[in-house]
PDB file of N, CA and C in Angstrom:
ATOM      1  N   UNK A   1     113.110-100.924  -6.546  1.00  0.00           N
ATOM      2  CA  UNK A   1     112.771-102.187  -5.950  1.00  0.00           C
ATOM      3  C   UNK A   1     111.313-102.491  -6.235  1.00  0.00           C
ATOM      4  N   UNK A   2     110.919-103.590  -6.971  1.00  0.00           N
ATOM      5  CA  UNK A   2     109.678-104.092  -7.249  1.00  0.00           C
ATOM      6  C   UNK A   2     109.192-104.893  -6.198  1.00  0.00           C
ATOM      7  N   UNK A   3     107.485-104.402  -5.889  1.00  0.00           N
ATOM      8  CA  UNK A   3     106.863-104.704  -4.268  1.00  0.00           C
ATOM      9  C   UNK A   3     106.427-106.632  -4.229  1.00  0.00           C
ATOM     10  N   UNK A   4     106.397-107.250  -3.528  1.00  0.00           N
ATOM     11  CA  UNK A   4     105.712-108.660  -4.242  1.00  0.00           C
ATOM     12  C   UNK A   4     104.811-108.567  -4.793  1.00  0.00           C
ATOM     13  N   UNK A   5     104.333-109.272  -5.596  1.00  0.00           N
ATOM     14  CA  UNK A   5     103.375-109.968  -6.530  1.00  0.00           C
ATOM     15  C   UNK A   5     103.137-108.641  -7.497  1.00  0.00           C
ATOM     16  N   UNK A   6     104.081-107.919  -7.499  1.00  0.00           N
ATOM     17  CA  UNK A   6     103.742-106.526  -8.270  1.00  0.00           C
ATOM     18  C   UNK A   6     104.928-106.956 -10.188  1.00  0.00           C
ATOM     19  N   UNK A   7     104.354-106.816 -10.970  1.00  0.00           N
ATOM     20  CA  UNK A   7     105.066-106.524 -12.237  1.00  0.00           C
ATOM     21  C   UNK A   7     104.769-105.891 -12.819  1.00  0.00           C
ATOM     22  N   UNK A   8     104.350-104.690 -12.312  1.00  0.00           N
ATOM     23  CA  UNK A   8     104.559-103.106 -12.560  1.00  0.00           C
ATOM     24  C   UNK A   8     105.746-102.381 -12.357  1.00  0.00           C
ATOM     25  N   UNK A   9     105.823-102.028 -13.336  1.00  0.00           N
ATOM     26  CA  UNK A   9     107.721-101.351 -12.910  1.00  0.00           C
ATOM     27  C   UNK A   9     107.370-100.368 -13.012  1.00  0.00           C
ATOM     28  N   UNK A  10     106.414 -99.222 -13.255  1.00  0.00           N
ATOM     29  CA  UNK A  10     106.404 -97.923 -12.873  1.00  0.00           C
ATOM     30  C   UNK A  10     105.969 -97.371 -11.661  1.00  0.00           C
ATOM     31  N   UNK A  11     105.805 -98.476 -10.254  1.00  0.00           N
ATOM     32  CA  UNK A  11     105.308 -98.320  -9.213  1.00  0.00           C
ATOM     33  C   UNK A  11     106.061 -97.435  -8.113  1.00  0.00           C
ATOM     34  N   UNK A  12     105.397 -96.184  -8.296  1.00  0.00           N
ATOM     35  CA  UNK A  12     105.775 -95.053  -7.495  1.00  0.00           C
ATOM     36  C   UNK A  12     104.885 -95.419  -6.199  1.00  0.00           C
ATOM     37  N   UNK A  13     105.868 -95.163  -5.285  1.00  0.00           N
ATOM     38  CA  UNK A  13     105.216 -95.100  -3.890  1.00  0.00           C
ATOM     39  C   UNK A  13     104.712 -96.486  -3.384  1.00  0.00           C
ATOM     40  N   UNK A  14     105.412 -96.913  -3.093  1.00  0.00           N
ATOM     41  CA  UNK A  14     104.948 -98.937  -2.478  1.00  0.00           C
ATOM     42  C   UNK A  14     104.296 -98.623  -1.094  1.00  0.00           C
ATOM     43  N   UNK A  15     103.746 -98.605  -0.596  1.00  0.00           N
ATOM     44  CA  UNK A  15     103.083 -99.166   0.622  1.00  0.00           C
ATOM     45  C   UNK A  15     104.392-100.068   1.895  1.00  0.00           C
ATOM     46  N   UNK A  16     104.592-101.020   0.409  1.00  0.00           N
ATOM     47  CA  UNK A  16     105.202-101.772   0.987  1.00  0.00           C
ATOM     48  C   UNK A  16     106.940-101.704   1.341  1.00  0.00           C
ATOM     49  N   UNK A  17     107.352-101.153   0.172  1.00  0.00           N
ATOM     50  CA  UNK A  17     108.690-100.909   0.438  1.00  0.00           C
ATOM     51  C   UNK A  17     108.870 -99.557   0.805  1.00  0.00           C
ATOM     52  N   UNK A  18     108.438 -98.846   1.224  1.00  0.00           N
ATOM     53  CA  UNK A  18     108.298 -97.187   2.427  1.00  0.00           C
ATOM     54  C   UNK A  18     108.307 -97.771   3.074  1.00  0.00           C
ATOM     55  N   UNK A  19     107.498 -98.526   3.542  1.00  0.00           N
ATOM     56  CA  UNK A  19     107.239 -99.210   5.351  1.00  0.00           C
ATOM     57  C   UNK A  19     108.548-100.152   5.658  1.00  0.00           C
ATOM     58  N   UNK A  20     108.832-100.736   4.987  1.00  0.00           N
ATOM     59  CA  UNK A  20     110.121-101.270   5.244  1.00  0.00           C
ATOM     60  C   UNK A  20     111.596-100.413   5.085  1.00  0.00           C
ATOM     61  N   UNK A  21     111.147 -99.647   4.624  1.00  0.00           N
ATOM     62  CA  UNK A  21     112.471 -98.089   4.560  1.00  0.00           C
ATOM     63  C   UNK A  21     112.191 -97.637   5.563  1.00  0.00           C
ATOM     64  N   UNK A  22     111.069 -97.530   6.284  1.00  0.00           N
ATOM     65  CA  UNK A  22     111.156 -96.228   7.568  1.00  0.00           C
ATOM     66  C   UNK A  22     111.203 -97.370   8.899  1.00  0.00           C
ATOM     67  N   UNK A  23     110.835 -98.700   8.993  1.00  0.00           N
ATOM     68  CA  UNK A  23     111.379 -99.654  10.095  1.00  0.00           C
ATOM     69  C   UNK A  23     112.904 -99.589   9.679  1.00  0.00           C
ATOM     70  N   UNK A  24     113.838 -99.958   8.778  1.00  0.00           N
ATOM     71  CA  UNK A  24     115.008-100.338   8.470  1.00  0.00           C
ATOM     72  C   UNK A  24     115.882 -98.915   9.102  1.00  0.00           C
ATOM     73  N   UNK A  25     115.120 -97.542   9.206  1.00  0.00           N
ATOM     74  CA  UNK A  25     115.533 -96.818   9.718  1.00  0.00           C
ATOM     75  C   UNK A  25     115.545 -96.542  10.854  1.00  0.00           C
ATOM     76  N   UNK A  26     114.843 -97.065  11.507  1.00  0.00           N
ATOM     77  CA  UNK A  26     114.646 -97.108  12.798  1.00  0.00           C
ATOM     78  C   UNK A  26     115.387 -97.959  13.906  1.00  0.00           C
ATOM     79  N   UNK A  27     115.647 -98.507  13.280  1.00  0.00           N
ATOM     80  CA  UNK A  27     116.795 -99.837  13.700  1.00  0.00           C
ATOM     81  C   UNK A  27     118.019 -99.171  14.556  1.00  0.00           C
ATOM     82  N   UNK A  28     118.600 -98.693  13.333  1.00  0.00           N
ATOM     83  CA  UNK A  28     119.945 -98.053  13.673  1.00  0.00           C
ATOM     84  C   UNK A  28     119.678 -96.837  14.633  1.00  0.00           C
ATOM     85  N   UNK A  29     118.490 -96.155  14.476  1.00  0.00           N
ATOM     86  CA  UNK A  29     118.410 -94.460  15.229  1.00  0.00           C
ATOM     87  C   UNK A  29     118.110 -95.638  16.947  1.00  0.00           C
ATOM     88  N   UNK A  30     117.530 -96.523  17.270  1.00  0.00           N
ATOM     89  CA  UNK A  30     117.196 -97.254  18.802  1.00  0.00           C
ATOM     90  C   UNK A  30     118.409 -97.937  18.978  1.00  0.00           C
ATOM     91  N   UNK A  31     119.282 -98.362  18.049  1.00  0.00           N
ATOM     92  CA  UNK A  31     120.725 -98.911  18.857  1.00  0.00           C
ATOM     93  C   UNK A  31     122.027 -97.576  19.288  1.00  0.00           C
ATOM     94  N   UNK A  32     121.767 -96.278  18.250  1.00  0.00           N
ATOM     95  CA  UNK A  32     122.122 -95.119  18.349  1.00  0.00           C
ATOM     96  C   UNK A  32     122.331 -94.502  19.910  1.00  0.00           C
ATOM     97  N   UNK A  33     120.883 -94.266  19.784  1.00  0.00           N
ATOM     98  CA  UNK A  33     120.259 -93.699  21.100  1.00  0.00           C
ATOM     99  C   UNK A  33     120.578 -94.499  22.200  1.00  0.00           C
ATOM    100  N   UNK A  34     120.586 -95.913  22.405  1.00  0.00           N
ATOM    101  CA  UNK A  34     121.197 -96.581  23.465  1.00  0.00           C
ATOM    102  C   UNK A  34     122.556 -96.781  24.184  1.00  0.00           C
ATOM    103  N   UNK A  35     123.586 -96.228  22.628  1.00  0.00           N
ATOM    104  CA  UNK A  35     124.825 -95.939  23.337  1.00  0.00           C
ATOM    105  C   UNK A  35     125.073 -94.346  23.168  1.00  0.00           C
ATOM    106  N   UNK A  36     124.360 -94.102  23.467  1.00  0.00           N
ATOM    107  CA  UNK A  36     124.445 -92.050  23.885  1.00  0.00           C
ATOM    108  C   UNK A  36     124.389 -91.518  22.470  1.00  0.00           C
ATOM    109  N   UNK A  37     124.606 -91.641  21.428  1.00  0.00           N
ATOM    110  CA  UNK A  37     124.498 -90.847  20.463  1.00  0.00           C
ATOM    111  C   UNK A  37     122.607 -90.774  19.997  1.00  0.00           C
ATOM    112  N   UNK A  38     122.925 -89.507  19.600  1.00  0.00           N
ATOM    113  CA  UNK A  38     121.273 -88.955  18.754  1.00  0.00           C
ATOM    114  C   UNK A  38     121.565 -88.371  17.393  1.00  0.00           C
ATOM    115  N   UNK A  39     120.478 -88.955  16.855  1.00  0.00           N
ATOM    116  CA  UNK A  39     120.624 -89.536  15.139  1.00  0.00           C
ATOM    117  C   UNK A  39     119.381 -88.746  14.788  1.00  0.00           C
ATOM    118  N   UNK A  40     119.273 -87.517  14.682  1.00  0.00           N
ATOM    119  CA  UNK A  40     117.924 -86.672  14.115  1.00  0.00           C
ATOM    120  C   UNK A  40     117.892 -86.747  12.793  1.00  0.00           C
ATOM    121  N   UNK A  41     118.746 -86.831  12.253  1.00  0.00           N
ATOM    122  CA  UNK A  41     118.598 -87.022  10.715  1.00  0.00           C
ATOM    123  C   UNK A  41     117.646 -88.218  10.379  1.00  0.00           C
ATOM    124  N   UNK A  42     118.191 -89.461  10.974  1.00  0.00           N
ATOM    125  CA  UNK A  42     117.352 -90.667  10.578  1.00  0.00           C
ATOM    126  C   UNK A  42     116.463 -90.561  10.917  1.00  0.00           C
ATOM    127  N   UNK A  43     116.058 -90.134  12.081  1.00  0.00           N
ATOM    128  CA  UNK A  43     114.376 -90.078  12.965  1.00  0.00           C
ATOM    129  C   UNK A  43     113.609 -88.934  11.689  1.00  0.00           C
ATOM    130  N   UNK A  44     114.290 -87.860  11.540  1.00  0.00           N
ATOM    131  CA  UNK A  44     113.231 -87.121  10.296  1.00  0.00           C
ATOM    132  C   UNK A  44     113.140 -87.853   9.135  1.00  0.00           C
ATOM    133  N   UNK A  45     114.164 -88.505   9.070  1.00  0.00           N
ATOM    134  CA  UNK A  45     114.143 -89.326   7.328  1.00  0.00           C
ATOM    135  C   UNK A  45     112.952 -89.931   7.470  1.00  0.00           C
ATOM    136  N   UNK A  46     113.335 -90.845   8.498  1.00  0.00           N
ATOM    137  CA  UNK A  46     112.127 -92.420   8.566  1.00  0.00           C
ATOM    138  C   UNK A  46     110.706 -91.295   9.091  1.00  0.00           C
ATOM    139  N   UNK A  47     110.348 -90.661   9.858  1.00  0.00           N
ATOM    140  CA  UNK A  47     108.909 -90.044   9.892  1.00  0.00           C
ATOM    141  C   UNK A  47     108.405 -89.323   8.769  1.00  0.00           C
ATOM    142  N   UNK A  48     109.247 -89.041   8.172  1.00  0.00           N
ATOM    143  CA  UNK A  48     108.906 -88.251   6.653  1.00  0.00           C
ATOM    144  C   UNK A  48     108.350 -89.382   5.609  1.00  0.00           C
ATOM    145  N   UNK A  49     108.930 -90.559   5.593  1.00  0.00           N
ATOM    146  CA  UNK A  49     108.691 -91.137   4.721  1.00  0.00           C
ATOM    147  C   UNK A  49     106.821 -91.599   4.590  1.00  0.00           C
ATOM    148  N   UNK A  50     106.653 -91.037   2.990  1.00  0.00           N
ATOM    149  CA  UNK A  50     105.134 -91.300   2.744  1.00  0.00           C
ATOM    150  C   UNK A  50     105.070 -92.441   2.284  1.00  0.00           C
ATOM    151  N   UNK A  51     103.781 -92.860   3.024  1.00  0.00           N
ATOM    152  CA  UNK A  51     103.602 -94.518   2.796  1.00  0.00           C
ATOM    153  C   UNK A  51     102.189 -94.263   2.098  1.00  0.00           C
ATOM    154  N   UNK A  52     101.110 -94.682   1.277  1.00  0.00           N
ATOM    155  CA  UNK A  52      99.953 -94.329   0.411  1.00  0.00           C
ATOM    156  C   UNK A  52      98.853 -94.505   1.468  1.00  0.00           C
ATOM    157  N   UNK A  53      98.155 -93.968   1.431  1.00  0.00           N
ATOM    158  CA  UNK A  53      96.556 -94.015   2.307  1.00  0.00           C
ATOM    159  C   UNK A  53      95.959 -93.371   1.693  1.00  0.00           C
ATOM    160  N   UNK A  54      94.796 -94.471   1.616  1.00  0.00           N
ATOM    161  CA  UNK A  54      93.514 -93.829   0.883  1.00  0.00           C
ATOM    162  C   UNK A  54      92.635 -93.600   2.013  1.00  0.00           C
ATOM    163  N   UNK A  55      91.974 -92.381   2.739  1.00  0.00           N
ATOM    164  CA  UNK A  55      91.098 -92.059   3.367  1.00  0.00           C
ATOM    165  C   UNK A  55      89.430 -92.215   3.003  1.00  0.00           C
ATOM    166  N   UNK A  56      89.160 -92.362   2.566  1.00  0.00           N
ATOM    167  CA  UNK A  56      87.801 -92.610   1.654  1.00  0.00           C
ATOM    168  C   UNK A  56      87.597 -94.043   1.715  1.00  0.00           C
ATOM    169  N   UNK A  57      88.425 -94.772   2.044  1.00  0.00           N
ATOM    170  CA  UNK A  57      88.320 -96.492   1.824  1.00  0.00           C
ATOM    171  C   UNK A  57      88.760 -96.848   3.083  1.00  0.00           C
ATOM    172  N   UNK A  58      89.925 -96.201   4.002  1.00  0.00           N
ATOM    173  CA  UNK A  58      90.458 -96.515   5.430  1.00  0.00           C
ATOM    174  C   UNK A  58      91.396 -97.941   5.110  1.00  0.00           C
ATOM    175  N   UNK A  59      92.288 -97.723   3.941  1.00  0.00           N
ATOM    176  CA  UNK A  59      93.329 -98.780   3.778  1.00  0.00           C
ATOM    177  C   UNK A  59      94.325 -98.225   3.174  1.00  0.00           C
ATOM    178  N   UNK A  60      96.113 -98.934   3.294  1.00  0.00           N
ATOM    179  CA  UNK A  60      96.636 -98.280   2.442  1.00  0.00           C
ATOM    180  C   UNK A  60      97.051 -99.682   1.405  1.00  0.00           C
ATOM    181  N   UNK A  61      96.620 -98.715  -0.014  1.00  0.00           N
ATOM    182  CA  UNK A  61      96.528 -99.414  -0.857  1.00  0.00           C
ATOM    183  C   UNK A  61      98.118 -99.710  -1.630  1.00  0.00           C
ATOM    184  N   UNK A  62      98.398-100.426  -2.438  1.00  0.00           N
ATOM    185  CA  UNK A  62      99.790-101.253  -2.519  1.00  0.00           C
ATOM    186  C   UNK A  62     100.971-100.258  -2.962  1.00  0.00           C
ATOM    187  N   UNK A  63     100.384 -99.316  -3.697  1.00  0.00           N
ATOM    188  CA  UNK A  63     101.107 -98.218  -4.283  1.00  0.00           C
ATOM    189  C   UNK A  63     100.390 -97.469  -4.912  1.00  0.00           C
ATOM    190  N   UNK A  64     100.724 -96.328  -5.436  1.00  0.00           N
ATOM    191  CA  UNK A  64      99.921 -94.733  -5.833  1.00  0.00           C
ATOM    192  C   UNK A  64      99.383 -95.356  -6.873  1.00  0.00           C
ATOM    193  N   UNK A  65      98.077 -94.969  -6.999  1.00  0.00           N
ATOM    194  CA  UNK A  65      97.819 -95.260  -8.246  1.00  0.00           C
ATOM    195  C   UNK A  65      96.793 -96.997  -8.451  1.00  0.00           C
ATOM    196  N   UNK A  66      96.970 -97.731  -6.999  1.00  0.00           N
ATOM    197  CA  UNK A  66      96.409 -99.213  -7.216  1.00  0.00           C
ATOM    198  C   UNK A  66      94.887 -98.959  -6.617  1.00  0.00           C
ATOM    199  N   UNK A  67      94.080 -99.841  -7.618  1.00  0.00           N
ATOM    200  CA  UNK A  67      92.678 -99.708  -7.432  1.00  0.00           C
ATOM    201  C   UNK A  67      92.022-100.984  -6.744  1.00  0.00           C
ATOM    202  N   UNK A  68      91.777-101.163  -5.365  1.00  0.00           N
ATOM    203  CA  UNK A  68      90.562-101.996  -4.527  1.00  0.00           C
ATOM    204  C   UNK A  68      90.904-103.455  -5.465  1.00  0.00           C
ATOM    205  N   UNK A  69      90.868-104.116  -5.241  1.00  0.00           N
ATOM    206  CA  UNK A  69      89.935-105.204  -6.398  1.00  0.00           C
ATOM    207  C   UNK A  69      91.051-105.766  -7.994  1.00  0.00           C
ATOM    208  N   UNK A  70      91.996-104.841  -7.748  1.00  0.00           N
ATOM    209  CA  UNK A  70      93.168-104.750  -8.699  1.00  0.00           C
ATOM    210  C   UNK A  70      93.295-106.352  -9.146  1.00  0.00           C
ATOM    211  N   UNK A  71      93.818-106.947  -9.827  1.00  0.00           N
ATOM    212  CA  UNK A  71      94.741-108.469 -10.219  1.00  0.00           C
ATOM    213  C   UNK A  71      96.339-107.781 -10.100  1.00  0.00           C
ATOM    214  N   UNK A  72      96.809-108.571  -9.100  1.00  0.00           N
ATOM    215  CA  UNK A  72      98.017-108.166  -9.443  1.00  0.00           C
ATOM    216  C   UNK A  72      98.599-109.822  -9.494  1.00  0.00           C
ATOM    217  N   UNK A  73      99.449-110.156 -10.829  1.00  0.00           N
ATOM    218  CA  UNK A  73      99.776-111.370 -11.214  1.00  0.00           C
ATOM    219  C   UNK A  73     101.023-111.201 -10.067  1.00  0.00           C
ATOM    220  N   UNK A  74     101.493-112.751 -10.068  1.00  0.00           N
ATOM    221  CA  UNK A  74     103.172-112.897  -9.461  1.00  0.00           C
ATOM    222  C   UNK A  74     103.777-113.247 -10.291  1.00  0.00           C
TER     223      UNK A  74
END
């Protein structure tokens, strides 16, 4: 899945589409849990999932590998 305004197709690790994989998982594990069942699988899936952070800058940047200041065309 290509991230918006991204036409990079070798884009490992989105920012953007992790974060929307580990909400989309979360969904189902809070309607789960409300009618008595517990869903540990999904809760480890979705907390596992790595989303990019750069510590040195205190942002997470769009995907592995994207530099500050980047052009990214649409």
């Amino acid at each position: 899945m290509l991230t918006p305004g991204t036409p990079n197709y070798l884009v490992d690790n989105s920012a953007f589409v992790n974060s929307l994989t580990s909400i989309a998982l979360a969904a189902p594990e809070e309607a789960f849990s409300k009618l008595g069942h517990l869903n540990t699988d999904l809760h480890s899936f979705a907390e596992n999932i790595y989303v990019p952070y750069d510590s040195v800058q205190n942002y997470h940047p769009q995907y592995d590998g994207y530099h500050s200041g980047r052009y990214i065309g649409l």
